[in-house]
C-alpha atoms as a PDB file:
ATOM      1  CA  UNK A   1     -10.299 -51.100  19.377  1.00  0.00           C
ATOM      2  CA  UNK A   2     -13.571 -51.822  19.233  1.00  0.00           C
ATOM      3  CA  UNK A   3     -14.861 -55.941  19.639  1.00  0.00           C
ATOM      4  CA  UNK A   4     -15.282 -56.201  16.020  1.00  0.00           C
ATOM      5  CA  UNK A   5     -11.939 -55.403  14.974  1.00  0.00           C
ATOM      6  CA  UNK A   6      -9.754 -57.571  17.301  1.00  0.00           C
ATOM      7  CA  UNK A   7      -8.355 -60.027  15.792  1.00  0.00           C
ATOM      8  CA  UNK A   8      -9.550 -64.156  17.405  1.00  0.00           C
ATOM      9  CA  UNK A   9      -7.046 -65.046  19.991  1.00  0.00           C
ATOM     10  CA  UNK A  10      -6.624 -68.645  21.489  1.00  0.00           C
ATOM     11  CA  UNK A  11      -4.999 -67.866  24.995  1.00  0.00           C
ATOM     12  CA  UNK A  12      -3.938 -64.410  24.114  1.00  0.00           C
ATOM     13  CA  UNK A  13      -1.946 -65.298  21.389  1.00  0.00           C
ATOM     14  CA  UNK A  14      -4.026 -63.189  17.593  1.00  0.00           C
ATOM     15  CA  UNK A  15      -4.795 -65.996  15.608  1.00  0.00           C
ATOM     16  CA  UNK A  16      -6.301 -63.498  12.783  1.00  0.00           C
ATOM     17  CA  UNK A  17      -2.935 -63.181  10.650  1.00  0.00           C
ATOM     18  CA  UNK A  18      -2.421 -66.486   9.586  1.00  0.00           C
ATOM     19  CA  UNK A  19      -3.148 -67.412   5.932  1.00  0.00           C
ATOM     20  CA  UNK A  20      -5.353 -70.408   4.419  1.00  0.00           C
ATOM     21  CA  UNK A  21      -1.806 -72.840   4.221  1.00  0.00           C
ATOM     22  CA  UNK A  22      -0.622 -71.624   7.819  1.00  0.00           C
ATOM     23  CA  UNK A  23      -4.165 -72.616   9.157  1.00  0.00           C
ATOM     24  CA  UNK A  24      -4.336 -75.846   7.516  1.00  0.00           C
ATOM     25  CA  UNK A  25      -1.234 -76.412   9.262  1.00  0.00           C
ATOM     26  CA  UNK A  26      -1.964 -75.312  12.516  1.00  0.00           C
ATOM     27  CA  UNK A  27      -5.271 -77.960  12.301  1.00  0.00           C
ATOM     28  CA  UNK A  28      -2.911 -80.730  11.550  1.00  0.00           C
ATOM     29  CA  UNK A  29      -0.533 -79.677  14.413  1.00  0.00           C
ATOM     30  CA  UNK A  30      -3.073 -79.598  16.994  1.00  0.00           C
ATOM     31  CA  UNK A  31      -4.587 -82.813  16.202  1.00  0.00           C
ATOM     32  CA  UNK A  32      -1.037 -85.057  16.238  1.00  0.00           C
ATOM     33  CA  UNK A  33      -0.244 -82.788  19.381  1.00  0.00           C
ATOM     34  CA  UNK A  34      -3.971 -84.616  21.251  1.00  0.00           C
ATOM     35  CA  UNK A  35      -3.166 -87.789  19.505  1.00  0.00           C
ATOM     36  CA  UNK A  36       0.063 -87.650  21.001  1.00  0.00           C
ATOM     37  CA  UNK A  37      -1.145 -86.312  24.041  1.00  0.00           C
ATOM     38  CA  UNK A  38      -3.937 -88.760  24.659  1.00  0.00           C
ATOM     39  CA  UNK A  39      -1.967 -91.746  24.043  1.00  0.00           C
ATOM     40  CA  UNK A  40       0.275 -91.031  25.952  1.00  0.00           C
ATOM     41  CA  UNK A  41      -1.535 -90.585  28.831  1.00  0.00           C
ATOM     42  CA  UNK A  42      -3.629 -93.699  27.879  1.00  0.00           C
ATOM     43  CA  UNK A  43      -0.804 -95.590  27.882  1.00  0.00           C
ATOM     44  CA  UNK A  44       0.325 -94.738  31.432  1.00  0.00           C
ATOM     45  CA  UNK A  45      -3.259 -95.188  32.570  1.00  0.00           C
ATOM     46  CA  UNK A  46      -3.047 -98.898  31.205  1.00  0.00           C
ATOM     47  CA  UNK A  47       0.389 -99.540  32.631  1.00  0.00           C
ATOM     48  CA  UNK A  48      -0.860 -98.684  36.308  1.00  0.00           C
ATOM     49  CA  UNK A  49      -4.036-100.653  35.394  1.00  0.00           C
ATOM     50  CA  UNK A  50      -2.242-103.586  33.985  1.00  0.00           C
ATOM     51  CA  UNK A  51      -0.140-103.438  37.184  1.00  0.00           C
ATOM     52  CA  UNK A  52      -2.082-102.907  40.165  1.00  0.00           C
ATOM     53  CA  UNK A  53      -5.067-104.612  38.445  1.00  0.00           C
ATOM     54  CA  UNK A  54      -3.555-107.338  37.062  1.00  0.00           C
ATOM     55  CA  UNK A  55      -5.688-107.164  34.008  1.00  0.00           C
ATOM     56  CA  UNK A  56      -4.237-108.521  30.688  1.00  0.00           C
ATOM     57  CA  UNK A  57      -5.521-105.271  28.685  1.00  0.00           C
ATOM     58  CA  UNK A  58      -3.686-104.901  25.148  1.00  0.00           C
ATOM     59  CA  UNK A  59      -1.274-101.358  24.664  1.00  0.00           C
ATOM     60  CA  UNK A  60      -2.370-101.425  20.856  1.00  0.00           C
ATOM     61  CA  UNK A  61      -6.351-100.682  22.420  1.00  0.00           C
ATOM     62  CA  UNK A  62      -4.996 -96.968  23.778  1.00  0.00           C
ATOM     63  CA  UNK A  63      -4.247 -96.770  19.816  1.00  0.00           C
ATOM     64  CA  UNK A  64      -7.567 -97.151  18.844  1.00  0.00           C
ATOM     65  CA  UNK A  65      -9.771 -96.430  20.940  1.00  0.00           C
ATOM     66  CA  UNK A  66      -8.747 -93.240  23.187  1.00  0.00           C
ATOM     67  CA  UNK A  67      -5.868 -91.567  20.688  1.00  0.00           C
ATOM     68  CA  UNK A  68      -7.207 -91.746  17.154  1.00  0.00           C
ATOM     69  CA  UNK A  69     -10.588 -90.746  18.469  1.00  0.00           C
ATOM     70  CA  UNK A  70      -9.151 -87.296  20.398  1.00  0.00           C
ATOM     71  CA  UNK A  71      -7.104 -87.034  17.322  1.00  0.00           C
ATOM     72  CA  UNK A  72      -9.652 -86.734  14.804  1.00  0.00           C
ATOM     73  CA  UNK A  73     -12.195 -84.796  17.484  1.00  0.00           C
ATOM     74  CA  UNK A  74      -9.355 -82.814  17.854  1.00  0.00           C
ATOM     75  CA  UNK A  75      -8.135 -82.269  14.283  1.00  0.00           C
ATOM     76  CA  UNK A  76     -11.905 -81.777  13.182  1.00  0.00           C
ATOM     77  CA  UNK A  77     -12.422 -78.789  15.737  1.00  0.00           C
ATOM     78  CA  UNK A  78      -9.024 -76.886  15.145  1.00  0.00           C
ATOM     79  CA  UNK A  79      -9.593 -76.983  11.488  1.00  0.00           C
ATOM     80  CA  UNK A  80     -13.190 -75.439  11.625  1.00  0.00           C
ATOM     81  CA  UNK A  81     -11.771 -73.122  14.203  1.00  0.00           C
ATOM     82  CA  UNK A  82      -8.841 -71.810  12.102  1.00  0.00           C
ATOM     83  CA  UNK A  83     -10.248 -71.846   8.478  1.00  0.00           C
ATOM     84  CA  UNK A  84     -13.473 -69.821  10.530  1.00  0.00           C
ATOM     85  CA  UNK A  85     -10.895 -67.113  11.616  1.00  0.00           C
ATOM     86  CA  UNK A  86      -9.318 -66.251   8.170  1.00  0.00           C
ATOM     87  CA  UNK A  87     -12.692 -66.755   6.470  1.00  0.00           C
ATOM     88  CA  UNK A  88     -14.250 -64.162   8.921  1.00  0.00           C
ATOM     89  CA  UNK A  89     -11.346 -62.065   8.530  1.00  0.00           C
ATOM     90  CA  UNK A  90     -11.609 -62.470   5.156  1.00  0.00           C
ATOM     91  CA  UNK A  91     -14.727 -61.535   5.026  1.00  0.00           C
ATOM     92  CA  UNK A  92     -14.671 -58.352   7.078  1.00  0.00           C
ATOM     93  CA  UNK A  93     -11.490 -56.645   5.216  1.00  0.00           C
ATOM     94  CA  UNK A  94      -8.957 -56.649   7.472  1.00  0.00           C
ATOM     95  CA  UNK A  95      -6.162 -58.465   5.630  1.00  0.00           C
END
Protein backbone atom coordinates (compact mmCIF):
# COMPACT_ATOMS: atom_id res chain seq x y z
CA UNK A 1 0.00 0.00 0.00
CA UNK A 2 1.32 2.98 -0.78
CA UNK A 3 1.03 6.25 2.05
CA UNK A 4 -1.75 7.68 0.15
CA UNK A 5 -4.04 4.92 0.27
CA UNK A 6 -3.95 3.87 3.98
CA UNK A 7 -6.64 4.61 5.57
CA UNK A 8 -6.02 7.50 9.08
CA UNK A 9 -5.49 5.39 12.09
CA UNK A 10 -5.62 6.75 15.77
CA UNK A 11 -3.39 4.12 17.67
CA UNK A 12 -3.56 1.53 15.00
CA UNK A 13 -7.04 1.23 14.98
CA UNK A 14 -8.38 2.62 10.57
CA UNK A 15 -10.45 5.37 11.33
CA UNK A 16 -11.18 5.83 7.36
CA UNK A 17 -14.50 3.62 7.27
CA UNK A 18 -16.64 5.41 9.40
CA UNK A 19 -19.50 7.48 7.87
CA UNK A 20 -20.52 11.31 8.48
CA UNK A 21 -23.24 10.04 11.56
CA UNK A 22 -20.57 7.47 13.02
CA UNK A 23 -18.01 10.42 13.13
CA UNK A 24 -20.24 12.85 14.62
CA UNK A 25 -20.59 10.32 17.17
CA UNK A 26 -17.26 9.39 17.79
CA UNK A 27 -16.58 13.53 18.41
CA UNK A 28 -19.24 13.51 21.00
CA UNK A 29 -17.82 10.31 22.65
CA UNK A 30 -14.43 11.54 22.99
CA UNK A 31 -15.30 14.77 24.42
CA UNK A 32 -17.77 13.32 27.49
CA UNK A 33 -14.94 10.57 27.75
CA UNK A 34 -12.11 14.00 28.71
CA UNK A 35 -14.91 15.68 30.48
CA UNK A 36 -15.31 12.71 32.40
CA UNK A 37 -11.84 12.06 32.55
CA UNK A 38 -10.68 15.47 33.66
CA UNK A 39 -13.10 15.84 36.34
CA UNK A 40 -12.49 13.19 37.68
CA UNK A 41 -9.12 13.57 38.18
CA UNK A 42 -9.78 17.24 39.23
CA UNK A 43 -11.80 16.15 41.73
CA UNK A 44 -9.26 13.84 43.42
CA UNK A 45 -6.67 16.57 42.99
CA UNK A 46 -9.02 18.91 45.15
CA UNK A 47 -9.82 16.26 47.70
CA UNK A 48 -5.97 15.75 48.54
CA UNK A 49 -5.70 19.58 48.33
CA UNK A 50 -8.65 20.27 50.47
CA UNK A 51 -7.11 17.71 52.87
CA UNK A 52 -3.56 18.11 53.32
CA UNK A 53 -3.95 21.86 52.55
CA UNK A 54 -6.68 22.63 54.44
CA UNK A 55 -7.99 24.99 51.87
CA UNK A 56 -11.82 25.53 51.67
CA UNK A 57 -11.76 25.18 47.66
CA UNK A 58 -15.42 24.48 46.20
CA UNK A 59 -15.94 20.70 44.19
CA UNK A 60 -18.46 22.59 41.79
CA UNK A 61 -14.95 24.82 40.54
CA UNK A 62 -13.40 21.27 38.98
CA UNK A 63 -16.90 21.63 37.00
CA UNK A 64 -16.11 24.67 35.50
CA UNK A 65 -13.08 25.39 35.24
CA UNK A 66 -10.81 22.16 34.42
CA UNK A 67 -13.76 19.64 32.92
CA UNK A 68 -15.97 21.71 30.66
CA UNK A 69 -12.89 23.39 29.32
CA UNK A 70 -11.00 19.78 28.29
CA UNK A 71 -14.43 18.86 27.24
CA UNK A 72 -15.06 21.32 24.69
CA UNK A 73 -11.01 21.45 23.69
CA UNK A 74 -11.55 18.02 23.48
CA UNK A 75 -14.87 17.71 21.63
CA UNK A 76 -13.68 20.62 19.23
CA UNK A 77 -10.44 18.62 18.14
CA UNK A 78 -12.05 15.05 17.68
CA UNK A 79 -14.73 16.51 15.59
CA UNK A 80 -12.31 18.36 13.12
CA UNK A 81 -10.24 15.24 13.29
CA UNK A 82 -13.01 12.78 12.30
CA UNK A 83 -15.22 14.85 9.86
CA UNK A 84 -11.30 15.62 8.19
CA UNK A 85 -10.90 11.78 7.71
CA UNK A 86 -14.20 10.98 5.83
CA UNK A 87 -14.01 14.32 4.01
CA UNK A 88 -10.44 13.37 2.77
CA UNK A 89 -11.58 10.02 2.09
CA UNK A 90 -14.28 11.35 0.49
CA UNK A 91 -12.51 13.25 -1.48
CA UNK A 92 -9.91 10.83 -2.76
CA UNK A 93 -12.49 7.88 -3.83
CA UNK A 94 -11.97 5.33 -1.65
CA UNK A 95 -15.43 4.71 -0.20
Amino acid sequence: MTASARPATLLGIPLGDFGFFACILLSLASGFLAFFASCFLAILSLLFWNAFAHHPVNYADTYRYVALPAGLVVLVASFFFFTGTWIRRRLTGAH
